[in-house]
C-alpha atoms as a PDB file:
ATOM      1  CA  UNK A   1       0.000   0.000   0.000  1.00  0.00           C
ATOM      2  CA  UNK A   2       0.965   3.338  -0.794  1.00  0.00           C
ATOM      3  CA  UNK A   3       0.501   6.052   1.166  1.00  0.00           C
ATOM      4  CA  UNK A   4      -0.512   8.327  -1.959  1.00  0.00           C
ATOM      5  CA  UNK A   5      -3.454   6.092  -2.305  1.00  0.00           C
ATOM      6  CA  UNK A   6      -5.441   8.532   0.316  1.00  0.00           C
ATOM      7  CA  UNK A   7      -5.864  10.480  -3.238  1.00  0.00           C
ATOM      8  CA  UNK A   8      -7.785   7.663  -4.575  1.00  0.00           C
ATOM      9  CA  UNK A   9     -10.346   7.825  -1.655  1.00  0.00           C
ATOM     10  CA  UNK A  10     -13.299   9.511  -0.352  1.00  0.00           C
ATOM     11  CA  UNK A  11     -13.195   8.634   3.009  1.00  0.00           C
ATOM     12  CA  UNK A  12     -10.599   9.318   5.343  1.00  0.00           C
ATOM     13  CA  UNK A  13     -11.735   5.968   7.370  1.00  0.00           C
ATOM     14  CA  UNK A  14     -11.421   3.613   4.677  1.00  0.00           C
ATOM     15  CA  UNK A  15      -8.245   4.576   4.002  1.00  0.00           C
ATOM     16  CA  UNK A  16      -6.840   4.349   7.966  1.00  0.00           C
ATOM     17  CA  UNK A  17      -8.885   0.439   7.763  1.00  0.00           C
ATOM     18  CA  UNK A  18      -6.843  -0.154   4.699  1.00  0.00           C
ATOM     19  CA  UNK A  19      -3.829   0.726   5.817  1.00  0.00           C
ATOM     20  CA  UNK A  20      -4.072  -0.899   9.159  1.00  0.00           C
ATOM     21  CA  UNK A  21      -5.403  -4.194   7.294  1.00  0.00           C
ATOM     22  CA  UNK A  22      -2.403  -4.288   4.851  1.00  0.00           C
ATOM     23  CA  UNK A  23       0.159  -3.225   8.499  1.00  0.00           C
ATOM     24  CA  UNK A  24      -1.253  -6.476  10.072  1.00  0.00           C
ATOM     25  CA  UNK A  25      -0.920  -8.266   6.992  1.00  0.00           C
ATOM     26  CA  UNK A  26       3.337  -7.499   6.633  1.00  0.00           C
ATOM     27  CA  UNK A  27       4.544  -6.994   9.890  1.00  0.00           C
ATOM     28  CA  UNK A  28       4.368  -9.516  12.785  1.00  0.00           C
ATOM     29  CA  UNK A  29       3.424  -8.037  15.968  1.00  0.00           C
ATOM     30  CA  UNK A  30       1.040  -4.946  14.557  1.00  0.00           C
ATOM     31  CA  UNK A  31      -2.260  -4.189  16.593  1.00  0.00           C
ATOM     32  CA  UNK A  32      -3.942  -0.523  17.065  1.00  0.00           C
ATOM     33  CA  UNK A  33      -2.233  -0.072  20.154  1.00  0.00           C
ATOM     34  CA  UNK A  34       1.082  -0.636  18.099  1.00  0.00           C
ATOM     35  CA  UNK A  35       0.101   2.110  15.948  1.00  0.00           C
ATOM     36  CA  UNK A  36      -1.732   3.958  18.803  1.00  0.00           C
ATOM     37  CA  UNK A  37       2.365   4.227  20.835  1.00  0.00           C
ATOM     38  CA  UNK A  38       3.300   5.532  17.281  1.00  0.00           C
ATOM     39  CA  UNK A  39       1.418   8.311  16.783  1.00  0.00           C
ATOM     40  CA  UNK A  40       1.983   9.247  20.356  1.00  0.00           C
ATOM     41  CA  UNK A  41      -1.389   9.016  21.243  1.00  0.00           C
ATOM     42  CA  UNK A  42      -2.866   8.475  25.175  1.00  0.00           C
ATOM     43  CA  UNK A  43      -5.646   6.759  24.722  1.00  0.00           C
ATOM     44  CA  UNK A  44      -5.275   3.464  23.096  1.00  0.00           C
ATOM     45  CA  UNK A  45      -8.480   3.247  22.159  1.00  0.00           C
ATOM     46  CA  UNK A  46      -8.493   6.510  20.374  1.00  0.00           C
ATOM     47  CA  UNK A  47      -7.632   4.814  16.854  1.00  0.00           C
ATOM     48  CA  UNK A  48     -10.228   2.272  17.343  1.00  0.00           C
ATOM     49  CA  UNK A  49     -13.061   4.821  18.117  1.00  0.00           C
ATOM     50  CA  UNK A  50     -12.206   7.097  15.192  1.00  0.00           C
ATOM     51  CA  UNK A  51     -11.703   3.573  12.865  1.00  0.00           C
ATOM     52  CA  UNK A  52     -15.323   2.843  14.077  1.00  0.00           C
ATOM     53  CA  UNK A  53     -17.099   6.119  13.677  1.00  0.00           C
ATOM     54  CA  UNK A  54     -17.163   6.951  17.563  1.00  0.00           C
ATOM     55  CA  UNK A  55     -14.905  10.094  17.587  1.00  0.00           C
ATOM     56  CA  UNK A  56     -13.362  12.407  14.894  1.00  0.00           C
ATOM     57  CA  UNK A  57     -10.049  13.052  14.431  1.00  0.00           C
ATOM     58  CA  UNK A  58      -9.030  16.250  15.717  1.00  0.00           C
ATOM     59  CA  UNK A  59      -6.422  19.034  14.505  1.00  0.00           C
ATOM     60  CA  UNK A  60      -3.857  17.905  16.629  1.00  0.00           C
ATOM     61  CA  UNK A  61      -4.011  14.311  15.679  1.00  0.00           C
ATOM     62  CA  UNK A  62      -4.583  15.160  11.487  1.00  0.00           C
ATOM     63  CA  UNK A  63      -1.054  17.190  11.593  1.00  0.00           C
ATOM     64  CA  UNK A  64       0.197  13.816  13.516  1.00  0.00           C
ATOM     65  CA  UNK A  65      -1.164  11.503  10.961  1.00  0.00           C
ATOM     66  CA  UNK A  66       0.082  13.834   7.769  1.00  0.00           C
ATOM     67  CA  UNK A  67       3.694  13.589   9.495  1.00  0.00           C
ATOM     68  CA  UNK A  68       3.481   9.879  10.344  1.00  0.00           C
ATOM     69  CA  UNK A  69       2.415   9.339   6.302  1.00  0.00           C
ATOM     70  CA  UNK A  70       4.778  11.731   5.163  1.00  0.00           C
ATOM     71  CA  UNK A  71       2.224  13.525   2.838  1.00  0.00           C
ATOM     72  CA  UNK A  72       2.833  15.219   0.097  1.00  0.00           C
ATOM     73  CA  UNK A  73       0.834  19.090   0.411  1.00  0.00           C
ATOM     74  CA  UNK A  74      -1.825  17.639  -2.209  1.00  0.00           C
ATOM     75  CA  UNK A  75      -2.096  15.180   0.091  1.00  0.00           C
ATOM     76  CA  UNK A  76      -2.335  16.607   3.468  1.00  0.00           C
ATOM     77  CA  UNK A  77      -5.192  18.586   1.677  1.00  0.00           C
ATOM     78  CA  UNK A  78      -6.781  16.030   0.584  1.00  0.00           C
ATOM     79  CA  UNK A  79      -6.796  14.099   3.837  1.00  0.00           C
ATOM     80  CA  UNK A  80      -7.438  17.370   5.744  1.00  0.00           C
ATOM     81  CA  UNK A  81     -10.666  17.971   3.681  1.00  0.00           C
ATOM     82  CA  UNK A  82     -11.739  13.993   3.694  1.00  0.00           C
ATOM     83  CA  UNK A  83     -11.765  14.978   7.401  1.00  0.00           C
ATOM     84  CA  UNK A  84     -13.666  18.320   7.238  1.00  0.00           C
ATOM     85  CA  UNK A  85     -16.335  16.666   5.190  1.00  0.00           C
ATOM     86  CA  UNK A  86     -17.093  13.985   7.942  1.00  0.00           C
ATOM     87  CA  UNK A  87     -17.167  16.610  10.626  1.00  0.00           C
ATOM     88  CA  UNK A  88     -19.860  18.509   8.566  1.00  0.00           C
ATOM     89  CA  UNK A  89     -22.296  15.774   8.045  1.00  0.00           C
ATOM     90  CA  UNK A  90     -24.890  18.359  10.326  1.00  0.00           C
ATOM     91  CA  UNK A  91     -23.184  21.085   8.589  1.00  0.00           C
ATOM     92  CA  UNK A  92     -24.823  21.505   4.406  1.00  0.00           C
ATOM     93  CA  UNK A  93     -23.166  24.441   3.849  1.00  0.00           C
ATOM     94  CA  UNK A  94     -19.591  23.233   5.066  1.00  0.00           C
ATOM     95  CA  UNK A  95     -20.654  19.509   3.538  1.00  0.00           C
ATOM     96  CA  UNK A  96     -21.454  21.686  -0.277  1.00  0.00           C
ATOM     97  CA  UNK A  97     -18.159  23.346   0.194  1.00  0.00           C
ATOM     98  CA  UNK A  98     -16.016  20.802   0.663  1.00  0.00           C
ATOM     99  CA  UNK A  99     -17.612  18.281  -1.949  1.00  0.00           C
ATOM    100  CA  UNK A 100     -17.395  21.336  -4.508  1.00  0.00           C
ATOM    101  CA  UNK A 101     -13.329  21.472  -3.291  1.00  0.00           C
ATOM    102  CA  UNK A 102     -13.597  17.697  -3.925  1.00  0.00           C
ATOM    103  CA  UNK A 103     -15.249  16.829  -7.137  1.00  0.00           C
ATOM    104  CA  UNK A 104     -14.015  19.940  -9.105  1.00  0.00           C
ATOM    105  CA  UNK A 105     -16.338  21.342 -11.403  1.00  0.00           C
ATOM    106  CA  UNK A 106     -18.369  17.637 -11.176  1.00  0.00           C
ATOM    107  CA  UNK A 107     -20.802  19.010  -8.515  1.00  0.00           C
ATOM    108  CA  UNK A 108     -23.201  21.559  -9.113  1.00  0.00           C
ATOM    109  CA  UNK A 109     -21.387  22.696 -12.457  1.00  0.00           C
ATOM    110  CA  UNK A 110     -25.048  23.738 -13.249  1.00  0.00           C
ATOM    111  CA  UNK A 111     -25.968  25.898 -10.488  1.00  0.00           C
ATOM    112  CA  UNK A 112     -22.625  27.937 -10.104  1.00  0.00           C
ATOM    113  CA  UNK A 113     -23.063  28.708 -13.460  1.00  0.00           C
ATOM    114  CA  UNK A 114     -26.808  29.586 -13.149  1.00  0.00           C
ATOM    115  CA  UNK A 115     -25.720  32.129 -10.031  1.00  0.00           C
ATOM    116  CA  UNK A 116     -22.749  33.322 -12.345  1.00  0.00           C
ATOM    117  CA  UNK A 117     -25.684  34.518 -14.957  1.00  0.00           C
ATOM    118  CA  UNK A 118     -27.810  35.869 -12.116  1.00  0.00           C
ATOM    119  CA  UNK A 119     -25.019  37.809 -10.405  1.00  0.00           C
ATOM    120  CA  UNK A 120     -24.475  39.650 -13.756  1.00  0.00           C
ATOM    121  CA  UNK A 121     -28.141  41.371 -13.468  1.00  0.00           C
ATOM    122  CA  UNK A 122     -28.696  44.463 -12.384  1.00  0.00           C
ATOM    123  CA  UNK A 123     -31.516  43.849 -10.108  1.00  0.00           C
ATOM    124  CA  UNK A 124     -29.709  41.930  -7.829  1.00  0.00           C
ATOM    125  CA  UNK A 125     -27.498  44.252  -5.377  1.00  0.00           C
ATOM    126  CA  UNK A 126     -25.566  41.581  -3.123  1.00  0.00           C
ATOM    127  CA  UNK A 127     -25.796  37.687  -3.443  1.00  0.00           C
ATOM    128  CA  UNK A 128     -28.220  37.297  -0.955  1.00  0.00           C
ATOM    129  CA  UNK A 129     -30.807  38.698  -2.804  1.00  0.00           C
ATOM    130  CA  UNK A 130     -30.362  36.564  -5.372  1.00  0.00           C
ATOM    131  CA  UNK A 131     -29.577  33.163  -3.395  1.00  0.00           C
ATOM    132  CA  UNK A 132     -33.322  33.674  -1.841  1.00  0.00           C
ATOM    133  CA  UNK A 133     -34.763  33.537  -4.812  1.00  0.00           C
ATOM    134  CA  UNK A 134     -32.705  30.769  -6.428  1.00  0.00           C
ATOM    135  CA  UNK A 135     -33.039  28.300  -3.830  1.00  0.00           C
ATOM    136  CA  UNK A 136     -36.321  26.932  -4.383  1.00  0.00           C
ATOM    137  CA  UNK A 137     -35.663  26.176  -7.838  1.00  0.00           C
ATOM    138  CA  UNK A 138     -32.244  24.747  -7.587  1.00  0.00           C
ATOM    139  CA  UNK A 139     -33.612  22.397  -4.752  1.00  0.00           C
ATOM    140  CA  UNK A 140     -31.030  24.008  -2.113  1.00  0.00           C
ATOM    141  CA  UNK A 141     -30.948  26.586   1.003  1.00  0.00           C
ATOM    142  CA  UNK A 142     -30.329  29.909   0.139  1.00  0.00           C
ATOM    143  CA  UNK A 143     -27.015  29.260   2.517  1.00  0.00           C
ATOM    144  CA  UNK A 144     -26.221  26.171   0.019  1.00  0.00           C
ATOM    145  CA  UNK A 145     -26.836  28.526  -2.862  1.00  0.00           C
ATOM    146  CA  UNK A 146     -24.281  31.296  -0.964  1.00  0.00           C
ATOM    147  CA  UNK A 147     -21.734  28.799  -0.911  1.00  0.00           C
ATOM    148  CA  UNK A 148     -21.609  28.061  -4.400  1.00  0.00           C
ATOM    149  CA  UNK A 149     -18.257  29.684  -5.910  1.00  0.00           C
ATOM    150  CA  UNK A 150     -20.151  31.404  -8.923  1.00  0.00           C
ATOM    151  CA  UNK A 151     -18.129  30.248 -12.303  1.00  0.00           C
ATOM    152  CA  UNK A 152     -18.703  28.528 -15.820  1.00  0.00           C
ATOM    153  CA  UNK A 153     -17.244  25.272 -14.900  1.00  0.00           C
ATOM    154  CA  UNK A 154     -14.133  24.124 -17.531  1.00  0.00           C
ATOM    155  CA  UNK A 155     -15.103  20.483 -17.695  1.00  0.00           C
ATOM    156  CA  UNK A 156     -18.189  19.413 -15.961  1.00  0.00           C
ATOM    157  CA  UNK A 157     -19.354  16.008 -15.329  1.00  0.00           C
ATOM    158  CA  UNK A 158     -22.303  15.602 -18.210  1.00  0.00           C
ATOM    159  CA  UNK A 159     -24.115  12.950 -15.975  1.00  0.00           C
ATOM    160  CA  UNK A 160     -24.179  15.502 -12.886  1.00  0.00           C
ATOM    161  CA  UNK A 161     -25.092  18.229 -15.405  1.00  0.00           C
ATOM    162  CA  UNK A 162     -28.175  16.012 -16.816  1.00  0.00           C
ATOM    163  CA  UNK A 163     -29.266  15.295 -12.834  1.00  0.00           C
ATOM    164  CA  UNK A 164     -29.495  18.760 -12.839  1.00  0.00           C
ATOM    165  CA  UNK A 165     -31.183  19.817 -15.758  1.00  0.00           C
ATOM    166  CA  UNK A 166     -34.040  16.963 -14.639  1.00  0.00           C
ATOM    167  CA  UNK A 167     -33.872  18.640 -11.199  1.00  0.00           C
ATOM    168  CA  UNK A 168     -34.782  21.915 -12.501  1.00  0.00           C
ATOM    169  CA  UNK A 169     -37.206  20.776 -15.122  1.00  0.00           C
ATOM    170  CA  UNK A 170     -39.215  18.565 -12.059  1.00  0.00           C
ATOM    171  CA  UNK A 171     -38.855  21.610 -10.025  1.00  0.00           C
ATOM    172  CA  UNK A 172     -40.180  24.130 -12.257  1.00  0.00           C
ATOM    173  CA  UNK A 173     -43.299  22.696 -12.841  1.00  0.00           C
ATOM    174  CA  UNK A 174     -44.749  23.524  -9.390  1.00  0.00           C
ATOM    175  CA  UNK A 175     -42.939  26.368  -8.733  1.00  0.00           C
ATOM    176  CA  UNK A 176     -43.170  28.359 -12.406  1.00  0.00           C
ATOM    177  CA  UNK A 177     -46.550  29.752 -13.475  1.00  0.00           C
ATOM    178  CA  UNK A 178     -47.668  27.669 -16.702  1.00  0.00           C
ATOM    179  CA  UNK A 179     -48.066  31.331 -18.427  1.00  0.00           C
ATOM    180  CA  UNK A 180     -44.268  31.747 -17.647  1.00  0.00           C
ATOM    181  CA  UNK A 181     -43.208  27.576 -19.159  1.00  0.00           C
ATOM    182  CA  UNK A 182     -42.875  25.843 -21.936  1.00  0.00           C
ATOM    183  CA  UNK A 183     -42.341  22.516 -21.922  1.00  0.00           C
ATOM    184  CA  UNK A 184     -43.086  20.139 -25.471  1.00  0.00           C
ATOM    185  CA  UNK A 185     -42.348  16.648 -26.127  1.00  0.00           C
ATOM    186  CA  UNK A 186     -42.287  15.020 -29.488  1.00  0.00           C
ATOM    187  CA  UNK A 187     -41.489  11.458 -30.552  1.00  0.00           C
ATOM    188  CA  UNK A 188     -40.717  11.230 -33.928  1.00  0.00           C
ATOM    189  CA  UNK A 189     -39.784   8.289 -36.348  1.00  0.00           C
ATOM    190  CA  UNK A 190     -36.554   9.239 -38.453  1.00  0.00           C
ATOM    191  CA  UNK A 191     -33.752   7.797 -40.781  1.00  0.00           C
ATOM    192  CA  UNK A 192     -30.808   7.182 -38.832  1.00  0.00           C
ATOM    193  CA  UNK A 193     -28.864   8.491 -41.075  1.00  0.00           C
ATOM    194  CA  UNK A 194     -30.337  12.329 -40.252  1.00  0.00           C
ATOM    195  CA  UNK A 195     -29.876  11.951 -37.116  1.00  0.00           C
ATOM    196  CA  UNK A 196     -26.681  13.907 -37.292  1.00  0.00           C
ATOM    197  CA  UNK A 197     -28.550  16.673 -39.511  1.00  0.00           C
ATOM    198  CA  UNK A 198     -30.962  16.998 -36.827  1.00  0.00           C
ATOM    199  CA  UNK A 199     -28.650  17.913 -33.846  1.00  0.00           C
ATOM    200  CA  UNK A 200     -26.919  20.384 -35.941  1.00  0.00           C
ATOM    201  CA  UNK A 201     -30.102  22.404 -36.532  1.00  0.00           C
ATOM    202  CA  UNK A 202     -30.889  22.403 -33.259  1.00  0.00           C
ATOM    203  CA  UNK A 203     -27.925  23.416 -32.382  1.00  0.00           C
ATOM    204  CA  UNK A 204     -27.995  26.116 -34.888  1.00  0.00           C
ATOM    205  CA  UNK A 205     -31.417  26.653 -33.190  1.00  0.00           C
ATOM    206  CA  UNK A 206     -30.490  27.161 -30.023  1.00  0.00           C
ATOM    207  CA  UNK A 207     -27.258  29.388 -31.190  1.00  0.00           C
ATOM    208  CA  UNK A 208     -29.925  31.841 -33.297  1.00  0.00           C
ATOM    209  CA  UNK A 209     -32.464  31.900 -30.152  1.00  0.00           C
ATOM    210  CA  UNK A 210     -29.931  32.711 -27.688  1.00  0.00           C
ATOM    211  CA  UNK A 211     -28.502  35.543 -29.880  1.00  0.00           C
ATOM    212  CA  UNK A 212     -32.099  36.882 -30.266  1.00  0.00           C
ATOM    213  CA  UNK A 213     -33.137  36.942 -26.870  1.00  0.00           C
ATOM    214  CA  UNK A 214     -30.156  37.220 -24.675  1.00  0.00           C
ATOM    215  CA  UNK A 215     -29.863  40.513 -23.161  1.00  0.00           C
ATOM    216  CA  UNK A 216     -27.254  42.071 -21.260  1.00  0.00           C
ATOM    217  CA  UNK A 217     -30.331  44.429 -19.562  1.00  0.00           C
ATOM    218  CA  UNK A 218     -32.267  41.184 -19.254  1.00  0.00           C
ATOM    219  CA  UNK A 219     -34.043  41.530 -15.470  1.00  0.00           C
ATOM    220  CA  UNK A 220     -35.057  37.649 -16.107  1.00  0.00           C
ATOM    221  CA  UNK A 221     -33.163  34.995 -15.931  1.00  0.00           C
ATOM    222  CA  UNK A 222     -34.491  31.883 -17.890  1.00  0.00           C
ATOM    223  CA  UNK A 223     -33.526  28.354 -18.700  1.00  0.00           C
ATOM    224  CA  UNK A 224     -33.602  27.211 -22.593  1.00  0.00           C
ATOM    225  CA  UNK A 225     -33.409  23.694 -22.769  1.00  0.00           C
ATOM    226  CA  UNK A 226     -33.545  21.055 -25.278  1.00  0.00           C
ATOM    227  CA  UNK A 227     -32.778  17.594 -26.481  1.00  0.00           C
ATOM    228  CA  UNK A 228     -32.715  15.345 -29.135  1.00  0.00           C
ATOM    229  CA  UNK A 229     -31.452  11.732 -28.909  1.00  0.00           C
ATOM    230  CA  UNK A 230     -32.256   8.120 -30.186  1.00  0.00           C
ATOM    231  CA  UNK A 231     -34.031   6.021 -28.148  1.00  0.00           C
ATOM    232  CA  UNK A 232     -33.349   2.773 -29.594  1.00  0.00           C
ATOM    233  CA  UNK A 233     -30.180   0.499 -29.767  1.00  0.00           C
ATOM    234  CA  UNK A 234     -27.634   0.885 -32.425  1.00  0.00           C
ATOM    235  CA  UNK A 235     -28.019  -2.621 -34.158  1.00  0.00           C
ATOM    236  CA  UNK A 236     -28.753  -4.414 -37.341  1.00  0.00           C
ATOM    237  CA  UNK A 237     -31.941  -3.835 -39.554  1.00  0.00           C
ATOM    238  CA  UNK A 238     -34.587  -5.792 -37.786  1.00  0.00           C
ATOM    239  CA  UNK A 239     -32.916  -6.461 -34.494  1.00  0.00           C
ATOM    240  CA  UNK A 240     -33.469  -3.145 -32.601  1.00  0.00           C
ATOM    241  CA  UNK A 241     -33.872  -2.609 -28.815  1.00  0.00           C
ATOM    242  CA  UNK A 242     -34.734  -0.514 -26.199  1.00  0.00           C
ATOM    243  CA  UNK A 243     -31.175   0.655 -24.856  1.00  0.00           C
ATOM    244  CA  UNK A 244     -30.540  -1.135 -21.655  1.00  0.00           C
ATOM    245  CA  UNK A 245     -29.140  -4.226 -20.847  1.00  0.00           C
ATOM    246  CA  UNK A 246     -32.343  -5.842 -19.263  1.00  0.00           C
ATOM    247  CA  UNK A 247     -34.434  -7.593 -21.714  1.00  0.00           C
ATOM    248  CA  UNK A 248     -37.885  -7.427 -21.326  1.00  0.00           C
ATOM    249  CA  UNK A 249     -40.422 -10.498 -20.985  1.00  0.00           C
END
């Protein structure tokens, strides 16, 4: 085991079980209390409680353990934000922080950018303001919302992106007046070879409406969504599928 395998996980825990697993495994003689003398610790049952989710580690103990692995500054970071993240469990605004720190741009790529957009309206004097009103819709407090870093993320996660979008669509339809919505769905049977000609003029579309209608005095900010996709398996003439791995009977 290596200690630059703590980059590799998402819980600080796992990695300490790991390590003590693979400790007990090469060296005759190792036992918690072993590694407990180690670290210089008092209690000997201090690793055990922490190992089993009865104690956190503290800040005194997580510069102990980033000397005793000899971490690299990535990874005392990492570690030291593995940590945070399981002290903040009660905490949603520390939790969004430190999972945006985490993941990158992979969590709530969609949201920064919607506050981003928002921000850049003249209506809204301070973030606050603005975190109110976005809350509802992106399913989060308006504290959540206020600790999104606002930003058009370089390369989001297109799952995450797609929860989103669904998120927002589900959302919208209780809390946006129908005279202020449009939603349409179409299922159409098409050539596969168009297919390609078909998400370039949307595309096109959706380049030409966003010119239109975008405004930099906009006071509303709206969401223009759309998608096109084949529902059925790539496969030979006569032998297509639904796309998904269970067959049905």
């Amino acid at each position: 085991m290596n200690k630059s395998d703590i980059l590799n996980y998402k819980d600080y825990r796992a990695f300490l079980a790991d390590y003590n697993s693979w400790r007990s495994e090469n060296r005759a003689g190792w036992s918690l209390s072993v590694w407990t003398r180690h670290l210089g610790l008092s209690y000997p049952s201090a690793l055990s409680m922490i190992l089993n989710r009865k104690r956190h580690i503290g800040d005194k103990l997580l510069e102990t353990m980033c000397q005793y692995f000899e971490f690299t500054e990535l990874e005392k970071n990492h570690f030291a934000n593995l940590v945070k993240y399981e002290k903040s469990i009660e905490s949603s605004t520390l939790r969004i922080m430190v999972l945006n720190h985490l993941d990158g741009d992979k969590k709530n790529s969609l949201a920064r950018y919607i506050v981003r957009e928002g921000l850049r309206m003249p209506r809204f004097e301070d973030a606050e303001s603005l975190a109110e009103l976005l809350g509802p819709i992106l399913g989060m407090k308006t504290s959540e919302v206020l600790a999104l870093e606002p930003g058009v993320p370089e390369k989001p996660d297109p799952k995450s992106m797609h929860q989103e979008v669904l998120g927002l669509l589900e959302r919208s339809f209780d809390l946006v007046p129908k005279e202020s919505r449009q939603y349409s769905t179409n299922f159409i049977r098409m050539e596969r070879s168009r297919l390609p000609e078909a998400i370039a003029r949307l595309r096109a579309f959706q380049r030409e409406f966003i010119a239109e209608f975008d405004s930099e005095a906009g006071e509303s900010l709206v969401c223009f969504q759309n998608a096109v996709f084949a529902m059925l398996k790539e496969s030979a003439p006569g032998e297509e599928t639904l796309p998904s791995s269970k067959k049905l009977t």
